[in-house]
Structure formats: C-alpha cells, structure tokens
N, C-alpha and C. Protein backbone atom coordinates (compact mmCIF):
# COMPACT_ATOMS: atom_id res chain seq x y z
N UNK A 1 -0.97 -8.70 -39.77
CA UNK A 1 0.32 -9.17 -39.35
C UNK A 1 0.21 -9.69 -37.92
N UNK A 2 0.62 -10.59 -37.74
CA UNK A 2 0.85 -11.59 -36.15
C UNK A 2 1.50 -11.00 -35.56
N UNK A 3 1.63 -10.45 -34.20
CA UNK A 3 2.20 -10.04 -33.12
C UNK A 3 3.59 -10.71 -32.99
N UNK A 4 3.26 -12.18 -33.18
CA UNK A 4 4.82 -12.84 -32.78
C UNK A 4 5.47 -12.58 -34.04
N UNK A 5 5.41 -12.12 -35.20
CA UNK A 5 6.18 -12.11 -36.10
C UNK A 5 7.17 -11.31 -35.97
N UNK A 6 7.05 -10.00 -35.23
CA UNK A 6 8.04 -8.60 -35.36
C UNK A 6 8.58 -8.81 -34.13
N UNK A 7 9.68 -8.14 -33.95
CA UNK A 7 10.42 -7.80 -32.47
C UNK A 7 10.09 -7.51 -31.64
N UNK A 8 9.26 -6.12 -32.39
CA UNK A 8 8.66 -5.48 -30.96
C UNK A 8 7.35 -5.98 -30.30
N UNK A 9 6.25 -7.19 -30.88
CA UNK A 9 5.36 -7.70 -30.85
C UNK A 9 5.92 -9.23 -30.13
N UNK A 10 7.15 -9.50 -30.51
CA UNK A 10 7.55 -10.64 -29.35
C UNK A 10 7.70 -9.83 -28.02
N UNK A 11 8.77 -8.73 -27.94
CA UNK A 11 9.67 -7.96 -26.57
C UNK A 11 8.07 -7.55 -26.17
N UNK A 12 7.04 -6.77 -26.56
CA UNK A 12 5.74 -6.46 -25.98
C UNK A 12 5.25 -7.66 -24.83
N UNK A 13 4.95 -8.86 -25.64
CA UNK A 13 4.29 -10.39 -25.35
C UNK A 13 5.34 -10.38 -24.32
N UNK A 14 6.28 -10.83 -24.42
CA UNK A 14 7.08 -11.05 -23.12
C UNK A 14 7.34 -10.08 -22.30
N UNK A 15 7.33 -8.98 -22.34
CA UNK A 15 7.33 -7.89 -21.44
C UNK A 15 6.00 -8.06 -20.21
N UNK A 16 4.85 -8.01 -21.55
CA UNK A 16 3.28 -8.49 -20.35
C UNK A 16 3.22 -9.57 -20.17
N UNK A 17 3.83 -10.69 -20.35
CA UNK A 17 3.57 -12.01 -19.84
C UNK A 17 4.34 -11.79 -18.13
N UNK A 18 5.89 -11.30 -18.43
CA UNK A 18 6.59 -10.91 -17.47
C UNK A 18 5.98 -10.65 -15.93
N UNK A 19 5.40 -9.17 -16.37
CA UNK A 19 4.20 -8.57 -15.76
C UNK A 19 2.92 -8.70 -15.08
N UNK A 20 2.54 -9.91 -15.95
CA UNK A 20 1.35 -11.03 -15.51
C UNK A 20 1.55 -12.06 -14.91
N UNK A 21 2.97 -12.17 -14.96
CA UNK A 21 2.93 -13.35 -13.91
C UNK A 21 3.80 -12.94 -12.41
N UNK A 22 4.39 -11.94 -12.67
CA UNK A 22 4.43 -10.95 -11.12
C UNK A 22 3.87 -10.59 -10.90
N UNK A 23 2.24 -10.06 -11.44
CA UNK A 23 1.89 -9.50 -10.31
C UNK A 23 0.76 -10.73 -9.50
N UNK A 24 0.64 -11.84 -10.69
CA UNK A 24 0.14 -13.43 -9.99
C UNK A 24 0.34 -13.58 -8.79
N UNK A 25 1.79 -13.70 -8.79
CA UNK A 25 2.50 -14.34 -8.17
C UNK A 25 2.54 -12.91 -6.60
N UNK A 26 2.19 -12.17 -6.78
CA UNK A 26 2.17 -11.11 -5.92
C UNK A 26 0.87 -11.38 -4.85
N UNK A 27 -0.24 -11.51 -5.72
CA UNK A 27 -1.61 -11.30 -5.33
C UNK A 27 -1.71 -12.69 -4.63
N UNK A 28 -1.41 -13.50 -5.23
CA UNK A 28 -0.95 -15.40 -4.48
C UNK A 28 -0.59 -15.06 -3.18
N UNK A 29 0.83 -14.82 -3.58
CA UNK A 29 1.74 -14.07 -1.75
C UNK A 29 0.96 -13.83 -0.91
N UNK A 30 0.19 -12.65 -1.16
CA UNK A 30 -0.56 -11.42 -0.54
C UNK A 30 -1.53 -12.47 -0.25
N UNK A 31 -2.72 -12.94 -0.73
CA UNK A 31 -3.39 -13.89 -0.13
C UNK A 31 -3.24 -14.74 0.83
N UNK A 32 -2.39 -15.35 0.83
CA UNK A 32 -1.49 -16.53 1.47
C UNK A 32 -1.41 -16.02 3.08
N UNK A 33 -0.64 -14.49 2.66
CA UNK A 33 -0.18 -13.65 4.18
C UNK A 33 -1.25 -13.46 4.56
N UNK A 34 -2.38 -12.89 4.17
CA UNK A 34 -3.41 -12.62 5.15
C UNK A 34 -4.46 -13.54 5.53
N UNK A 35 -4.79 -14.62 4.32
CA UNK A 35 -5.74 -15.88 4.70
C UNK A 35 -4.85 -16.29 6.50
N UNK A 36 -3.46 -16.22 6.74
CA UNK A 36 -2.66 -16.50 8.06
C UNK A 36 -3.01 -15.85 9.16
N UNK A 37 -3.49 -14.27 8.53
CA UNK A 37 -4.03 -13.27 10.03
C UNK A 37 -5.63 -13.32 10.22
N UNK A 38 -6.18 -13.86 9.28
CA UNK A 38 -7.75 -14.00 9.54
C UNK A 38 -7.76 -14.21 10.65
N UNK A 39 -8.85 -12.94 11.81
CA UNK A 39 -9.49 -13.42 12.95
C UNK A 39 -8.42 -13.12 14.07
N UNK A 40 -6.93 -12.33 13.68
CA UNK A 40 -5.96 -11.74 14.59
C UNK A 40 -6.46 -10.42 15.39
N UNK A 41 -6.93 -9.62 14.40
CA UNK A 41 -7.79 -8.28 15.17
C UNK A 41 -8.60 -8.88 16.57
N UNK A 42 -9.72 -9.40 15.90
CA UNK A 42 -10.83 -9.74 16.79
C UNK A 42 -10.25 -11.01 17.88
N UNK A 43 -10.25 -11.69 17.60
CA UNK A 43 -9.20 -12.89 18.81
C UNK A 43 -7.78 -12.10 19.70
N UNK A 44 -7.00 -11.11 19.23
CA UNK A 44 -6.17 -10.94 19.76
C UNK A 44 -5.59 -9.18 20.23
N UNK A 45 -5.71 -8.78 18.71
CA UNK A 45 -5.02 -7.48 19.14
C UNK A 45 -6.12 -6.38 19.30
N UNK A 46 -7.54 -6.60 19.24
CA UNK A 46 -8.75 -5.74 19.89
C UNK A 46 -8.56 -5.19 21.21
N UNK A 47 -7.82 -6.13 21.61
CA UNK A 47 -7.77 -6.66 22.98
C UNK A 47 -6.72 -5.64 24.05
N UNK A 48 -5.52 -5.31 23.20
CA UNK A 48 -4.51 -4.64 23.26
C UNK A 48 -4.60 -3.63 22.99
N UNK A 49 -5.07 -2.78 21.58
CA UNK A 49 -4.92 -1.69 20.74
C UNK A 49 -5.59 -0.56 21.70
N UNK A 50 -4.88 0.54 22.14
CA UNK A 50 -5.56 1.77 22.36
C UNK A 50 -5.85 2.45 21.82
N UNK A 51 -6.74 3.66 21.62
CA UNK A 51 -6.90 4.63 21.15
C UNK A 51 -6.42 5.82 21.76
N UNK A 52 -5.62 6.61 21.21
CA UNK A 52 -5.27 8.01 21.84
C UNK A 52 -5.70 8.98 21.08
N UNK A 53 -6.30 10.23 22.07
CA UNK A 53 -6.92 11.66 21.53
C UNK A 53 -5.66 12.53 21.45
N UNK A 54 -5.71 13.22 20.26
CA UNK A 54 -4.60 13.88 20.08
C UNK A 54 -3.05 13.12 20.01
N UNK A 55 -1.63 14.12 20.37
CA UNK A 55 -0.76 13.41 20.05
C UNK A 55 -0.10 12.89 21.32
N UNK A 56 -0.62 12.76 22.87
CA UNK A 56 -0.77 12.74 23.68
C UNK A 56 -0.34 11.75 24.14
N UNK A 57 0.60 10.71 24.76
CA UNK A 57 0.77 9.35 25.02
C UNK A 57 0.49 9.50 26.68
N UNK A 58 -0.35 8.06 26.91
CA UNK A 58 -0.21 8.20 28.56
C UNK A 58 0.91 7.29 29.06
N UNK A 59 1.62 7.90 29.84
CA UNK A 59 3.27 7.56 30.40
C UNK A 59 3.03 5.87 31.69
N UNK A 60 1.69 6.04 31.81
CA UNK A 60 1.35 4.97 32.82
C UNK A 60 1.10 4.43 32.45
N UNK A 61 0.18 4.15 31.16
CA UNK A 61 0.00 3.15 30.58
C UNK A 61 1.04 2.45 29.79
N UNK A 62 1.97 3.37 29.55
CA UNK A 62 2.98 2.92 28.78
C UNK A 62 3.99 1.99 30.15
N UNK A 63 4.06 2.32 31.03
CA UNK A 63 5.07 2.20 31.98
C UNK A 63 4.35 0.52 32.31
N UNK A 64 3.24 0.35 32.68
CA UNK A 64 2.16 -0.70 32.83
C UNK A 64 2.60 -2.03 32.18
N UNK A 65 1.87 -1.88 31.13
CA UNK A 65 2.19 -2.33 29.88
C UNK A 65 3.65 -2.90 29.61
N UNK A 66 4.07 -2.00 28.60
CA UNK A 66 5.75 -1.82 28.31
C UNK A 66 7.01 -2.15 28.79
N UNK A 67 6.66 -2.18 30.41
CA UNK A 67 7.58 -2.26 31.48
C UNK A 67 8.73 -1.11 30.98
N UNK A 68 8.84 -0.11 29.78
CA UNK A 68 10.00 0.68 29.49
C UNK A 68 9.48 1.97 28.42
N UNK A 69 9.95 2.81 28.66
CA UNK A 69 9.66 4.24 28.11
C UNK A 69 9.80 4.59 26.15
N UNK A 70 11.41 3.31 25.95
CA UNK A 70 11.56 3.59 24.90
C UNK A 70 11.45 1.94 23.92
N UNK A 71 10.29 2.36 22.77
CA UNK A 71 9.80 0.97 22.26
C UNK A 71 10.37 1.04 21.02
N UNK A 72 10.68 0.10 20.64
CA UNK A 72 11.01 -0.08 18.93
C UNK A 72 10.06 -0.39 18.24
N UNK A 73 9.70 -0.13 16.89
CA UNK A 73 8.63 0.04 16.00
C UNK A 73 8.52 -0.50 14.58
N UNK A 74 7.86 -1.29 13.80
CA UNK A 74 8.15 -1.04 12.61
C UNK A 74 7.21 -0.95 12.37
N UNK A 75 7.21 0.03 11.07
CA UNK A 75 6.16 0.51 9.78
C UNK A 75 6.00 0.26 8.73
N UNK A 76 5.34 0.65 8.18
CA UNK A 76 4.77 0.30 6.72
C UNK A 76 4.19 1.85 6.10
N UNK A 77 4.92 1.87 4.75
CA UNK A 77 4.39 3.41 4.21
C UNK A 77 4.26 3.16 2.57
N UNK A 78 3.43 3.83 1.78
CA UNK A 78 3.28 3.26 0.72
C UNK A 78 3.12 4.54 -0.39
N UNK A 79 3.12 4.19 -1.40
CA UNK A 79 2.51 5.14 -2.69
C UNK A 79 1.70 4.32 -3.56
N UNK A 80 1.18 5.36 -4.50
CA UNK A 80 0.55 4.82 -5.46
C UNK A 80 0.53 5.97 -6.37
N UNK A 81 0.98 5.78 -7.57
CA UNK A 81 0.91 7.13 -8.83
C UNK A 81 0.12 6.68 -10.06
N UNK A 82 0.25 7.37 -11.10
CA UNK A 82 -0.81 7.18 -12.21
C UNK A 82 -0.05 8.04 -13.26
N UNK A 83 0.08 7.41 -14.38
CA UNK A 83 1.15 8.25 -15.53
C UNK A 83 0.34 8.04 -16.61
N UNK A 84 -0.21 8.61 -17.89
CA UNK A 84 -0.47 8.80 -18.90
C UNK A 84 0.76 8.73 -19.82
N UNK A 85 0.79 7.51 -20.88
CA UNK A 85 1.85 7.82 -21.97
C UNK A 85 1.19 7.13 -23.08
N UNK A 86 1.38 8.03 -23.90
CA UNK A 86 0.54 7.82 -25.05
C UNK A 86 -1.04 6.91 -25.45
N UNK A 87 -1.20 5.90 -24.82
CA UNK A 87 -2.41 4.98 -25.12
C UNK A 87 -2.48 4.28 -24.32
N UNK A 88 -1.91 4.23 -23.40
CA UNK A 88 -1.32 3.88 -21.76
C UNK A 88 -1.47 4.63 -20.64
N UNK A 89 -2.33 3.72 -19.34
CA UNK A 89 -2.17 4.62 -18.20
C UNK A 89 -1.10 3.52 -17.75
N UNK A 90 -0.23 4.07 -16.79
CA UNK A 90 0.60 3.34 -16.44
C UNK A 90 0.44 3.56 -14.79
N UNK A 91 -0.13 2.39 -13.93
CA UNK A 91 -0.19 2.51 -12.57
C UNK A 91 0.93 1.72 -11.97
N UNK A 92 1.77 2.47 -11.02
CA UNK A 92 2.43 1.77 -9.64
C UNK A 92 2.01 2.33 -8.76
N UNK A 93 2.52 0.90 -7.55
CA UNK A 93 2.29 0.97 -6.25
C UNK A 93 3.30 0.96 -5.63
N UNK A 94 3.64 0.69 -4.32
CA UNK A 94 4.96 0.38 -4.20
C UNK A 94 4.85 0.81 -2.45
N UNK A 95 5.51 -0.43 -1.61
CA UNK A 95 5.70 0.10 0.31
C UNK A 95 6.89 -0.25 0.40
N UNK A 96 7.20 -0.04 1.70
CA UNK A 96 8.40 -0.23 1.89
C UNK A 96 8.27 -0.42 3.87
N UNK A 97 9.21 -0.84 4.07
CA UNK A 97 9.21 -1.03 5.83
C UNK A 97 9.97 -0.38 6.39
N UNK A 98 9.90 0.38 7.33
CA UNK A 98 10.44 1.46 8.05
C UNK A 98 10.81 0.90 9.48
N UNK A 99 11.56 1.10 10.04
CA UNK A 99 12.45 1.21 11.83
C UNK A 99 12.62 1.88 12.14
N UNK A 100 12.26 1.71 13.76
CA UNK A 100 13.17 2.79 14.74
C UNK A 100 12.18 2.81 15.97
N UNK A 101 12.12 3.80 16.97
CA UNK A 101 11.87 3.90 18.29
C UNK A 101 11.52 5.34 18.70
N UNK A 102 10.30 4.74 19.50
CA UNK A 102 9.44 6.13 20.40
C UNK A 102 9.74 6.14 21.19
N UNK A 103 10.49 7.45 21.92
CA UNK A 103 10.76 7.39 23.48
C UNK A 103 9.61 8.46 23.90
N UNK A 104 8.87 7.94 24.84
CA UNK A 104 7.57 8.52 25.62
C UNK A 104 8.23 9.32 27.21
N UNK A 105 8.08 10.43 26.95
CA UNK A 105 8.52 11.27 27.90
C UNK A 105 7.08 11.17 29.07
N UNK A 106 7.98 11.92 30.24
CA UNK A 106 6.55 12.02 31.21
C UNK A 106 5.63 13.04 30.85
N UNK A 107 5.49 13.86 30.08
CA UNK A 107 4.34 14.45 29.60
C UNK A 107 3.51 13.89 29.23
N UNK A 108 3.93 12.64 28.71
CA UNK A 108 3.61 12.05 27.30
C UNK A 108 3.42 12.56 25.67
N UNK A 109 4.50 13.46 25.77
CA UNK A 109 5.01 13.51 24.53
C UNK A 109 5.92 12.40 24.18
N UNK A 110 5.99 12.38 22.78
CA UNK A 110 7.00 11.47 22.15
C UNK A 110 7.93 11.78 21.08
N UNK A 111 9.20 11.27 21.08
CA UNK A 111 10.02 11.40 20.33
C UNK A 111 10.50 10.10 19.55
N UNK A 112 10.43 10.65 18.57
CA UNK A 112 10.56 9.78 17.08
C UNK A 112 11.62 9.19 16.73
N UNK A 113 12.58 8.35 16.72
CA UNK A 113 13.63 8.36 15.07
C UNK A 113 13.76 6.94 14.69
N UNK A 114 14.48 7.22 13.48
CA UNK A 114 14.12 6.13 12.48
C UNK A 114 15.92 5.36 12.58
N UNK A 115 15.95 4.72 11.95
CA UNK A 115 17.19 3.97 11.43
C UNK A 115 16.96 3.84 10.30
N UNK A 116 17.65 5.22 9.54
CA UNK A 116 18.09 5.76 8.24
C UNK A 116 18.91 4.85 7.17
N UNK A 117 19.68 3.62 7.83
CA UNK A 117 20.18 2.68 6.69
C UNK A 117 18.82 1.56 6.97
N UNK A 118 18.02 1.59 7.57
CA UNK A 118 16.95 0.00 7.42
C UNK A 118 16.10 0.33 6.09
N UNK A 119 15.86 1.49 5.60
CA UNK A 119 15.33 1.56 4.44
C UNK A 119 15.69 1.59 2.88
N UNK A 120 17.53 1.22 2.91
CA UNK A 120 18.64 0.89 2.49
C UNK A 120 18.25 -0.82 2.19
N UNK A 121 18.16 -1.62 3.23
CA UNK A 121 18.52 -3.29 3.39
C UNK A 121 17.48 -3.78 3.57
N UNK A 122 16.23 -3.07 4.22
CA UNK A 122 15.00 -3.61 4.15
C UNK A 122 14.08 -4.29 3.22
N UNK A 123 13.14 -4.47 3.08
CA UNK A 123 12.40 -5.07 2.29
C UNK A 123 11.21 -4.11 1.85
N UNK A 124 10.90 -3.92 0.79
CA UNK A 124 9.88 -3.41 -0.20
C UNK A 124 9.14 -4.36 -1.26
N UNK A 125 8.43 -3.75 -1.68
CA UNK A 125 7.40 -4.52 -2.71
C UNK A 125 6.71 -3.25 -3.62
N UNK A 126 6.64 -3.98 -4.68
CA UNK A 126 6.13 -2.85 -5.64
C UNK A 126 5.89 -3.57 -7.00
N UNK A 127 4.26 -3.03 -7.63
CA UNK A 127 4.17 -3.63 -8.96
C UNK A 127 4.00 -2.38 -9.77
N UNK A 128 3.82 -2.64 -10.57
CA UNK A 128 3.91 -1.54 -12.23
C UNK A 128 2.93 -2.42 -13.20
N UNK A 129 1.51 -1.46 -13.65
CA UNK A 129 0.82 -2.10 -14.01
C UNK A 129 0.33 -1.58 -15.56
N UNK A 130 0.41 -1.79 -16.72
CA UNK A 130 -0.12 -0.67 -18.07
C UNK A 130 -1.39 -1.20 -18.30
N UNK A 131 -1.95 -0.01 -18.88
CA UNK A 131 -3.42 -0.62 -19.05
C UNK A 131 -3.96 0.33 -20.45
N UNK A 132 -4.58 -0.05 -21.43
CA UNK A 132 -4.56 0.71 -22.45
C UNK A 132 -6.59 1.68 -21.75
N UNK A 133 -5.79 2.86 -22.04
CA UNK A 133 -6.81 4.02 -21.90
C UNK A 133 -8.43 3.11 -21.37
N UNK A 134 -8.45 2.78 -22.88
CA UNK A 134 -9.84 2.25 -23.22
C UNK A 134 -10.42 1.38 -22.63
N UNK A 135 -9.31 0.70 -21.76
CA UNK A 135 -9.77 -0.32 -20.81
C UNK A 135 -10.28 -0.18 -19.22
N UNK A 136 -9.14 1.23 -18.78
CA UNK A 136 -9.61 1.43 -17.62
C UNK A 136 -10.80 1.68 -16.96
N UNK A 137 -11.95 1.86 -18.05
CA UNK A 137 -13.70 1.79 -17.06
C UNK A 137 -14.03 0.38 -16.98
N UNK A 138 -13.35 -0.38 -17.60
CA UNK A 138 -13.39 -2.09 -17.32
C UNK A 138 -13.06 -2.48 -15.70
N UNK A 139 -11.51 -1.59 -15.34
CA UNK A 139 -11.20 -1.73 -14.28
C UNK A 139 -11.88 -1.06 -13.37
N UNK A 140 -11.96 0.11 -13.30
CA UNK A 140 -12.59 0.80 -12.19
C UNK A 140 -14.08 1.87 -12.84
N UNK A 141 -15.18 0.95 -11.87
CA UNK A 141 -16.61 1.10 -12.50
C UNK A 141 -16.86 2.78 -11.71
N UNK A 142 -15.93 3.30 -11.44
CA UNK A 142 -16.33 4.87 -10.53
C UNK A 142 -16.09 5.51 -11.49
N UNK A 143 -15.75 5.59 -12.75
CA UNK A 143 -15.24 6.01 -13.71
C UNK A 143 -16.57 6.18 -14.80
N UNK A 144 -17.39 5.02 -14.88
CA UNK A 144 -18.89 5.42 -15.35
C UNK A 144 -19.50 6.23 -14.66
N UNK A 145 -19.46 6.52 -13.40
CA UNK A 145 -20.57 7.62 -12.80
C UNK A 145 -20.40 8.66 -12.93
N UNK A 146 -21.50 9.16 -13.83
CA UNK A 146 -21.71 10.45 -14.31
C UNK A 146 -22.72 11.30 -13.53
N UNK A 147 -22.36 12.96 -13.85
CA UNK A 147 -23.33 13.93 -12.69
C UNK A 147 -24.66 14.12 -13.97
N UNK A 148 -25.84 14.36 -13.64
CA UNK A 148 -26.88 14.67 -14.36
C UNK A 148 -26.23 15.28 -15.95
N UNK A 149 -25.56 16.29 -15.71
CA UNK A 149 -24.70 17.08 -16.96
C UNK A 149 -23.81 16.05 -17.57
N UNK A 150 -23.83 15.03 -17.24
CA UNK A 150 -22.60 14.30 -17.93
C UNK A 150 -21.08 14.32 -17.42
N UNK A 151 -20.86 15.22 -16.93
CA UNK A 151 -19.21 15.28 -15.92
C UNK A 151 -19.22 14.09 -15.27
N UNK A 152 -18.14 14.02 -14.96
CA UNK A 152 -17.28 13.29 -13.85
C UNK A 152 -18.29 13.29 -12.73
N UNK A 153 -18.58 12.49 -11.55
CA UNK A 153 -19.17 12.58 -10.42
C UNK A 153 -17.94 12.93 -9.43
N UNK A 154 -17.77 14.04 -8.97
CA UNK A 154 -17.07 14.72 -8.25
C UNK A 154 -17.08 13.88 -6.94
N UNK A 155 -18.52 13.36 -6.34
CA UNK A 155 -18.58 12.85 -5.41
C UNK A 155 -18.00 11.45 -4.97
N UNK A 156 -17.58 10.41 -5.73
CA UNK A 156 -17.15 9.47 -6.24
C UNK A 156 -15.49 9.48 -5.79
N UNK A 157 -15.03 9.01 -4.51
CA UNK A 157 -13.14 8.99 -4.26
C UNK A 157 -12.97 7.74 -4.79
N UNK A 158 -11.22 7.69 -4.25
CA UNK A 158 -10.95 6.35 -4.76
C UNK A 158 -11.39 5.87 -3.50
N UNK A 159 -11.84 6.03 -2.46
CA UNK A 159 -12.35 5.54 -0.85
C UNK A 159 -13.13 4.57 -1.36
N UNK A 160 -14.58 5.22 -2.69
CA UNK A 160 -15.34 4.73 -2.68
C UNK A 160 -15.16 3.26 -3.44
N UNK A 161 -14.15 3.08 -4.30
CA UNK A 161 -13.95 2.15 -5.04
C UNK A 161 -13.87 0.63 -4.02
C-alpha cells in the first residue's frame, strides 16, 4: 500500500516535509549568522574579553573600561532533551534570550537581575526532530563504540561527538 493513499500516510508526509523544511530553513539562518561573525573573536573581541578567577569582579577595571558600575547584559541559555516513543527518538533543542544588569560593588562582588517579562516578548528558537530508533547510529557514530565486552563505551560524551 502507498503512503499517499491513507490519511495518516499523507498527515505523516506532510508533517516531515513540514519539519524538513524548518529545520532547512533553520540551519540556512544559522549559517548565514555566523558565516557574518567569522574572524570577530580573533580581529576584535580577543582583544577585550577578560578572564576572571573565581566569582570575583575587579571594580577598576570595571570603572576603566565601563566608565559605570551597573552594565546591562544579554544572554543566551539553552536545552536539549531526548524522548523515546514507541519507534521514535524524539530530539529537541530549544534557547531563548535573557536581560538584565550586573551591578559590581567595590568588593567586586556582583549583583544580578533579570527583566522577568523579556523572556515573555523576547525571541527564542527551537527545533523538534524524530528519528526512527534504527537510524540513530547513522546520526551519531559515538553510538558504535563499543568497550572490549561489547557495552556502551562509557568513555565516549556527547563533548566527544
């Protein structure tokens, strides 16, 4: 029997066509944005970026710099989960952008807060991806490496992927 013949073999087809062409159209985006920052690290913000030990801010450098104690910020925070349903792993991802401001005391401690409606009106991104069982050592080859006994290679993160 042909897939396009039944309902649920059309609503399937168009469901993953759906799917396939968001997350295209995602990975396009995403390319696009960063082919733009190629060579921003090293040309520009190397240049700037400090490193701090511990949670420690230095108040002079900030004062230097900054010309002001209290900076506004935005972030970026993300997930990623993994669901099993029936013959299906089902992966999302999903970030979102965060606001708000560090005020750097003269210790150089710092104090945090956010603006609790920007994650309300802000902007996020997120795909949802199914993949049938049998396919996922297609996708991710950490999944063949086996320990002498045949197990799982314990040693093997998703770092390493």
């Amino acid at each position: 029997m042909d897939d396009d013949s039944s309902f649920i073999g059309r609503n399937l087809k168009q469901t993953g066509n759906l799917l396939l062409g968001g997350a295209k159209k995602q990975v396009d985006d995403y390319k696009s944005k960063f082919e733009s920052l190629k060579g921003t690290y090293d040309e520009f913000l190397s240049q700037i970026l400090t490193s701090y030990s511990g949670h420690v801010l230095d108040p002079v450098f900030v004062d230097n710099f900054f010309e002001k104690r209290k900076l506004s910020f935005a972030g970026i925070d993300g997930t990623i989960l993994k669901h099993d349903v029936f013959d299906l792993v089902i992966f999302f991802a999903g970030a979102y952008a965060a606001y708000g401001e560090v005020e750097v005391e003269s210790d150089g401690n710092a104090k945090v807060s956010y603006e609790e409606n920007y994650l309300e009106k802000g902007v996020g991104v997120s795909s949802v991806l199914p993949v049938y069982i049998n396919e996922v050592p297609q996708i991710d080859q950490t999944l063949l490496v086996r320990a002498e006994d045949g197990s799982p290679d314990e040693s093997v993160t998703f770092n390493d992927a």
